[in-house]
Each structure stands twice: as structure tokens, then as C-alpha cells.
C-alpha atoms as a PDB file:
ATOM      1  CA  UNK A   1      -8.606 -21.886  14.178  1.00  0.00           C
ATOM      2  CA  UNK A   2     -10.495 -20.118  11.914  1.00  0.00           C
ATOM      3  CA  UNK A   3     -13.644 -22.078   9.979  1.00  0.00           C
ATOM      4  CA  UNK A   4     -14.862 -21.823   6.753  1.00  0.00           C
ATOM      5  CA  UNK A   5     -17.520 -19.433   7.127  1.00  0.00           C
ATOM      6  CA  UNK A   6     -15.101 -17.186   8.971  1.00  0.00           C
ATOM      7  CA  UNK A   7     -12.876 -17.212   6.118  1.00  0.00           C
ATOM      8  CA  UNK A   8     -15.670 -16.719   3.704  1.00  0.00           C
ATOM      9  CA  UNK A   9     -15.738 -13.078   5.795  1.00  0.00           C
ATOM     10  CA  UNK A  10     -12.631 -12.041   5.122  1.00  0.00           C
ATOM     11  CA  UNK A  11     -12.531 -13.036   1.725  1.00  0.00           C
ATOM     12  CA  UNK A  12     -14.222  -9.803   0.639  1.00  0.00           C
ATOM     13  CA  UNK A  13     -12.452  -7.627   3.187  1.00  0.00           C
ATOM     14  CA  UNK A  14      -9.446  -8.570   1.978  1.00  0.00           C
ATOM     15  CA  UNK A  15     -10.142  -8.166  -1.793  1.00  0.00           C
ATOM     16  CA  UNK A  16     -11.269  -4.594  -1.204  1.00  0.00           C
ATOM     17  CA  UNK A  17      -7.661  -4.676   0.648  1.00  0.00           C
ATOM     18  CA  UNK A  18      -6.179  -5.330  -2.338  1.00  0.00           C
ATOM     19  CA  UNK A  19      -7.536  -3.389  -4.661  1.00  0.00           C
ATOM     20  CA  UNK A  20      -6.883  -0.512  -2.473  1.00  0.00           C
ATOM     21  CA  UNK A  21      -3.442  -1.330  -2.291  1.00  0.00           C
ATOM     22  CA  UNK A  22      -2.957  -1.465  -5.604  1.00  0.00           C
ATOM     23  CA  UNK A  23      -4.791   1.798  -7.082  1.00  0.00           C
ATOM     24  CA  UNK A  24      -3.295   3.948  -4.140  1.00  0.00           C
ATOM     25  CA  UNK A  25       0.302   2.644  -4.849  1.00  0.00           C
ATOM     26  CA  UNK A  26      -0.002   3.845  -8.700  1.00  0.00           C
ATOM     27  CA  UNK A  27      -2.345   7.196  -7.934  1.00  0.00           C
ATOM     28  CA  UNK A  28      -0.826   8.634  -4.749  1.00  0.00           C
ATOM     29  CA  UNK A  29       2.131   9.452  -3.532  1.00  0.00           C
ATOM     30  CA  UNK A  30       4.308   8.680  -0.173  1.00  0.00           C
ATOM     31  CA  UNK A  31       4.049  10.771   2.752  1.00  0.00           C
ATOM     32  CA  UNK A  32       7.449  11.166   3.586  1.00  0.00           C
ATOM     33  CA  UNK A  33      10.573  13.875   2.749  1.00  0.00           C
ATOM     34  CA  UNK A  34      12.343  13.152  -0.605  1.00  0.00           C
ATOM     35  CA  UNK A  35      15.143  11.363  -0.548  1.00  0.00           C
ATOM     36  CA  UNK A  36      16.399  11.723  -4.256  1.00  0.00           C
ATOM     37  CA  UNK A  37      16.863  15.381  -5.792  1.00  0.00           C
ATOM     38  CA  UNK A  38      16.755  14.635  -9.361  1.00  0.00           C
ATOM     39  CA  UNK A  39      13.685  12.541  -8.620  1.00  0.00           C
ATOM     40  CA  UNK A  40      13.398   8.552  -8.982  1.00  0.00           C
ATOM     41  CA  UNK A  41      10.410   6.032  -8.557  1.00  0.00           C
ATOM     42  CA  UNK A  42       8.619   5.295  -5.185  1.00  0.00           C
ATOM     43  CA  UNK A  43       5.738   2.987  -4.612  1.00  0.00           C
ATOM     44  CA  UNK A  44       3.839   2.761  -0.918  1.00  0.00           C
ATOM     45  CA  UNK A  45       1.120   5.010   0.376  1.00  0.00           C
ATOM     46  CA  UNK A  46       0.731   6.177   3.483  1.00  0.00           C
ATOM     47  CA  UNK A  47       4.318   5.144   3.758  1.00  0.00           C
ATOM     48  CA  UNK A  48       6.969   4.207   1.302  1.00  0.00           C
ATOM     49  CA  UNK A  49       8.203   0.489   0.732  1.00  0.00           C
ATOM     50  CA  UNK A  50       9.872   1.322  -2.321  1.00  0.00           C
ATOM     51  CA  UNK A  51      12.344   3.850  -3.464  1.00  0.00           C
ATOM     52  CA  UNK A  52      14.929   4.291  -6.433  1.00  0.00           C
ATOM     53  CA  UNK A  53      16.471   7.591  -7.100  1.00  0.00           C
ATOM     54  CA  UNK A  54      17.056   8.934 -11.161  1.00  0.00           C
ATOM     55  CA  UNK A  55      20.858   9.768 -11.993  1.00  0.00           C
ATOM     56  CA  UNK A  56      21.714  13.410 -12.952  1.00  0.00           C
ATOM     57  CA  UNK A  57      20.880  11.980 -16.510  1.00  0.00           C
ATOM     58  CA  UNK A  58      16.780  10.681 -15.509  1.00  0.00           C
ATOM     59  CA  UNK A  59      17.713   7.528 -15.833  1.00  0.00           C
ATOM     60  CA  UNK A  60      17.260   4.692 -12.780  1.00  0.00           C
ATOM     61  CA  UNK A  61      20.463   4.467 -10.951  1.00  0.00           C
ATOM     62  CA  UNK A  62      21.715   3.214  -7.775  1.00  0.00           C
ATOM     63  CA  UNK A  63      20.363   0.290  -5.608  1.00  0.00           C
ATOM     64  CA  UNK A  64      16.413  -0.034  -4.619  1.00  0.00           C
ATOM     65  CA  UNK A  65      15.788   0.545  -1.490  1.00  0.00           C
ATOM     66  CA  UNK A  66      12.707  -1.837   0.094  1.00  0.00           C
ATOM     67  CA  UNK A  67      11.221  -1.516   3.263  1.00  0.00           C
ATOM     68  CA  UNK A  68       9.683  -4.357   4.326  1.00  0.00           C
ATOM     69  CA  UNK A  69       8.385  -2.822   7.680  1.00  0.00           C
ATOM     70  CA  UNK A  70       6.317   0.022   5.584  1.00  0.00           C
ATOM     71  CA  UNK A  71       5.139  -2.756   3.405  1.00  0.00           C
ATOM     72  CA  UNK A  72       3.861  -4.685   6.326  1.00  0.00           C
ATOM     73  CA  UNK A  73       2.040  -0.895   7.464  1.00  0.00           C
ATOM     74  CA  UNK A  74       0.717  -0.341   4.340  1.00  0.00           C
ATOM     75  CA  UNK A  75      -0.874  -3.764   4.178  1.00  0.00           C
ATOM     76  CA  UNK A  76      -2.447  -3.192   7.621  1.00  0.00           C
ATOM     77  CA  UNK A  77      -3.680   0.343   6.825  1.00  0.00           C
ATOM     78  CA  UNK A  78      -5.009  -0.671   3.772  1.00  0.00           C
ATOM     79  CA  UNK A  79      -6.992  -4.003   5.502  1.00  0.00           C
ATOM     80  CA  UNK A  80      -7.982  -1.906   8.292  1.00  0.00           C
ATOM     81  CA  UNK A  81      -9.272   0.556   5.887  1.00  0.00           C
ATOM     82  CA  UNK A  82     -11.478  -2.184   3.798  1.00  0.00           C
ATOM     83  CA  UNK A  83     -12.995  -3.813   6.668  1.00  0.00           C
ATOM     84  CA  UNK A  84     -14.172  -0.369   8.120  1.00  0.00           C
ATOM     85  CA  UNK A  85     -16.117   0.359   4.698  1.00  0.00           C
ATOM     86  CA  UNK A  86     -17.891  -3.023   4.542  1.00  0.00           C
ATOM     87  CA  UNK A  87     -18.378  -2.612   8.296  1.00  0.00           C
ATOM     88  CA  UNK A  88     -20.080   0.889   7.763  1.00  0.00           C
ATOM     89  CA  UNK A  89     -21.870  -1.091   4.199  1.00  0.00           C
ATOM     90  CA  UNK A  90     -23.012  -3.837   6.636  1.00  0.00           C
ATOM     91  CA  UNK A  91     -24.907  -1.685   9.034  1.00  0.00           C
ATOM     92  CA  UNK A  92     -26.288   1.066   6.386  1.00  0.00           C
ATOM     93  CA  UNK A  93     -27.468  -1.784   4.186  1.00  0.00           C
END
């Protein structure tokens, strides 16, 4: 079980986590092929958990797609990320 002080740890690990997630989602763009040809929205980076494709008239159309599996990814990539920067803050500091 984890105790307080170990949480106290994480807490700014996973805030850095966040905020990652959240800037690279609006800034950057999936790494995969595109699936819609008149364009659409997706959301995810290094993978996509989100896709909807434009109709031939640029409006949304069609049904979302989630992937909860490249969510779960992105999440990881993005914690693993975080706690490698503080790590290399940590020891530099």
C-alpha cells in the first residue's frame, strides 16, 4: 500500500502528466495513416484515442470512433515521460 509521503511523490509527476497530456493533444498531431479523406477531428498523441471524419460538406459526420487502448498508451507515455524530467530535475538540481 502506498503511504502518504509516497503519494506526495507522485503528486507532481503526475501533474506534469497532465499537463502534458493536455497541451500535446491540442498542439500535435497523431502518428498514424489518415483515416478520413475530407479530413475530420482527432485528439491523442503519440497515438490516436479519438477520431471523427468531416462529410464531403466539412461538417462532423458519422460516429466517433474512441480507442480506449491508445488512451490508456497515451496516459502511460505521457506519465513515463513526466517522471523522467523530474527524475533528470532531481539529480541536476
Amino acid at each position: 500500500m502506498f503511504s502518504w509521503d509516497q503519494f506526495k511523490r507522485q503528486v507532481p509527476i503526475l501533474a506534469l502528466a497532465i499537463a502534458l497530456f493536455s497541451v500535446t493533444n491540442v498542439f500535435l498531431r497523431p502518428i498514424q495513416f489518415a483515416l478520413c479523406i475530407e479530413g475530420g477531428v482527432q485528439r491523442g498523441f503519440p497515438l490516436a484515442y479519438y477520431s471523427q471524419c468531416n462529410d464531403a460538406r466539412g461538417l462532423l459526420s458519422g460516429t466517433p470512433f474512441w480507442n480506449p487502448g491508445a488512451l490508456f498508451i497515451d496516459l502511460v507515455v505521457w506519465y513515463l515521460v513526466a517522471a523522467g524530467v523530474l527524475l533528470l530535475y532531481r539529480r541536476v538540481r
